[in-house]
C-alpha atoms as a PDB file:
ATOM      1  CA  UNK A   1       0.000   0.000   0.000  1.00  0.00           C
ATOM      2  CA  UNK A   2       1.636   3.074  -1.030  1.00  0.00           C
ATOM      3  CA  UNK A   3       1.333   5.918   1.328  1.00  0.00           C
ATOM      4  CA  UNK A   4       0.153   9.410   0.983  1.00  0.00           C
ATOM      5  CA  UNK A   5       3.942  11.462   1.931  1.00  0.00           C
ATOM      6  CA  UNK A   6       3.165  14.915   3.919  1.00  0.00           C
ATOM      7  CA  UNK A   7       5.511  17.732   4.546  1.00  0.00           C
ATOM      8  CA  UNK A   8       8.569  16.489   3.458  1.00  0.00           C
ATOM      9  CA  UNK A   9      10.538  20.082   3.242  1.00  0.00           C
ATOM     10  CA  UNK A  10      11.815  18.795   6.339  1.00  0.00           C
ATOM     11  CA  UNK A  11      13.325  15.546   5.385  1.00  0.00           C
ATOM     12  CA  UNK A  12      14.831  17.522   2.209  1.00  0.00           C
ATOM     13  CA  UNK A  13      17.412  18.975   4.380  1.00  0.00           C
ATOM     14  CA  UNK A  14      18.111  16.170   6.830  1.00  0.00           C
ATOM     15  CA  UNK A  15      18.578  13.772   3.529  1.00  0.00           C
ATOM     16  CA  UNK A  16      21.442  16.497   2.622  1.00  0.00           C
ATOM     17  CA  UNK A  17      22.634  16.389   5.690  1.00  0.00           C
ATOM     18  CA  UNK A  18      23.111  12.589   5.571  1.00  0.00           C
ATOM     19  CA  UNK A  19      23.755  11.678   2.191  1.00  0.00           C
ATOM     20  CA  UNK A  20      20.794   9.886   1.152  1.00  0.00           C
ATOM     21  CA  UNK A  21      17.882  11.164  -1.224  1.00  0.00           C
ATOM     22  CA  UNK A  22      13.676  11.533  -0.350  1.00  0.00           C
ATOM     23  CA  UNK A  23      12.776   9.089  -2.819  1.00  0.00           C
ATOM     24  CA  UNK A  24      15.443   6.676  -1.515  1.00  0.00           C
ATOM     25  CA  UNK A  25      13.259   7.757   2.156  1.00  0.00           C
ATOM     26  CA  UNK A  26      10.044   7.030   0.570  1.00  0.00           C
ATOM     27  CA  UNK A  27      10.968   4.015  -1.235  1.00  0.00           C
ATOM     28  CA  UNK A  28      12.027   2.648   2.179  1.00  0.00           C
ATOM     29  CA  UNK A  29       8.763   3.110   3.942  1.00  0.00           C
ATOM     30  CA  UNK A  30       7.097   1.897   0.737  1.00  0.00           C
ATOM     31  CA  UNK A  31       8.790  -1.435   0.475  1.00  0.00           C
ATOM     32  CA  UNK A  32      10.856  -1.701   3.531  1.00  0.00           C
ATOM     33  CA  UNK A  33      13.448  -4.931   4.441  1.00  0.00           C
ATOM     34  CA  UNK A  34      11.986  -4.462   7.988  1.00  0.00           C
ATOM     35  CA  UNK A  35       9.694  -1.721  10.459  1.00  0.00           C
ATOM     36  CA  UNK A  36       9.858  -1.952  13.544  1.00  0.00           C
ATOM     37  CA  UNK A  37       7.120  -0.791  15.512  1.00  0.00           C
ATOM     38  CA  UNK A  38       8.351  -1.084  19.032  1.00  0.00           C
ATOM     39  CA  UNK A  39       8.516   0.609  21.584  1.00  0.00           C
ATOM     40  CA  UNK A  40       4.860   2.464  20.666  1.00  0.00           C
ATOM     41  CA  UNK A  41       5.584   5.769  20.231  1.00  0.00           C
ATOM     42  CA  UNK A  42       2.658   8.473  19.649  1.00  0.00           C
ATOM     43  CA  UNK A  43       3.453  10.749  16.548  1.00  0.00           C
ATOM     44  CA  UNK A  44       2.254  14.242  16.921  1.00  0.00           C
ATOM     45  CA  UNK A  45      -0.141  13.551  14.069  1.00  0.00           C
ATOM     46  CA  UNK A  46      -1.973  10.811  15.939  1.00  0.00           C
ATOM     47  CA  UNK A  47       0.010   8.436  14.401  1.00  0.00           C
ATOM     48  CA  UNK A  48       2.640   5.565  15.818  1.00  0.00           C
ATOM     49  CA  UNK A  49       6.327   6.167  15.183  1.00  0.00           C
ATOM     50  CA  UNK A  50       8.027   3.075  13.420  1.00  0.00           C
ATOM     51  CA  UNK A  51      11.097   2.813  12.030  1.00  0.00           C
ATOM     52  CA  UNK A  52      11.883   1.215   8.531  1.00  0.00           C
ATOM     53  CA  UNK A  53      14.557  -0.190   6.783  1.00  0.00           C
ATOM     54  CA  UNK A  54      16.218  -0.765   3.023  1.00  0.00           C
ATOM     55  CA  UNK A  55      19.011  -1.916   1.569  1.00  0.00           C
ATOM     56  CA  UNK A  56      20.667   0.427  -0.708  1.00  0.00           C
ATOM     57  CA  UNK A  57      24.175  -1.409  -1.638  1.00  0.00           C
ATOM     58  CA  UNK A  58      26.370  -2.279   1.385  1.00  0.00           C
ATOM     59  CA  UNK A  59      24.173  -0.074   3.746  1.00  0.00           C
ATOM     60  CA  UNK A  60      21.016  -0.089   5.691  1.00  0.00           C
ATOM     61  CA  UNK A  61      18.751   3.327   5.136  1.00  0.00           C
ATOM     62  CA  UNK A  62      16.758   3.696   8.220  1.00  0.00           C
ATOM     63  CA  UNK A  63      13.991   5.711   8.139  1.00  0.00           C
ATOM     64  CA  UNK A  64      12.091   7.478  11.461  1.00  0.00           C
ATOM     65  CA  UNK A  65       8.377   8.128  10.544  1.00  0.00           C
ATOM     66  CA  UNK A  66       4.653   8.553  11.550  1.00  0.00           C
ATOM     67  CA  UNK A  67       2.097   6.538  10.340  1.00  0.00           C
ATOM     68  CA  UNK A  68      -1.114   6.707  10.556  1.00  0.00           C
ATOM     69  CA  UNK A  69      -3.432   5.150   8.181  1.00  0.00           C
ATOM     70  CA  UNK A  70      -2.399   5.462   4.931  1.00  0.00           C
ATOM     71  CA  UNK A  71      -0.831   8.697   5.771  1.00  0.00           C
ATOM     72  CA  UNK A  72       3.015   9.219   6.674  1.00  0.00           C
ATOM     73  CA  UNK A  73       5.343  11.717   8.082  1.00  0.00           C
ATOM     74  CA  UNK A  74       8.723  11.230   7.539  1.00  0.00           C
ATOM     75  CA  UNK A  75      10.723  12.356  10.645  1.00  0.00           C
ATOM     76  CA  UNK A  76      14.407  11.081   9.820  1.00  0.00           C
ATOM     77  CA  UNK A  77      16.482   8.952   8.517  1.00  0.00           C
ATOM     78  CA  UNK A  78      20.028   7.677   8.625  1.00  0.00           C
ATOM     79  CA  UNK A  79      22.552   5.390   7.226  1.00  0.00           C
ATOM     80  CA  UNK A  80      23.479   1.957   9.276  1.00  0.00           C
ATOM     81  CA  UNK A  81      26.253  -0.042   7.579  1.00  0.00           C
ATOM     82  CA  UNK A  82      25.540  -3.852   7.332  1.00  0.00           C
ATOM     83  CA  UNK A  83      26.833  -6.982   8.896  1.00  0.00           C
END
């Protein structure tokens, strides 16, 4: 299920910041490796907070957003390496 992206002039400059792109972010939440949804975090959207993940090469993109519905604010992301 594809989700419906809001607000992401945010995640613009923290995907600068870090090196990775916003459709490399949205790709991840839309077909991630793995979310996890624990601990249950409240988003201030009245959405939970999960993280997700996606392979991109020899790293791990990990991306920090709120979901609620079909309806998702991405928060953050960052790069893991893999092991």
């Amino acid at each position: 299920m594809p989700y419906e992206f809001h607000d992401t002039a945010h995640i613009d400059k923290r995907a600068r910041e870090r090196g990775f792109t916003v459709d490399q972010a949205m790709l991840t939440i839309n077909e991630p490796a793995s979310i996890l949804k624990t601990p249950v975090r409240k988003g201030n959207h009245g959405g939970f907070i999960w993280l997700f993940s996606h392979v991109f090469g020899s790293n791990i993109l990990v991306v920090v957003a709120e979901v609620k519905g079909n309806e998702c604010w991405i928060i953050t992301g960052y790069w893991e390496e893999q092991r």
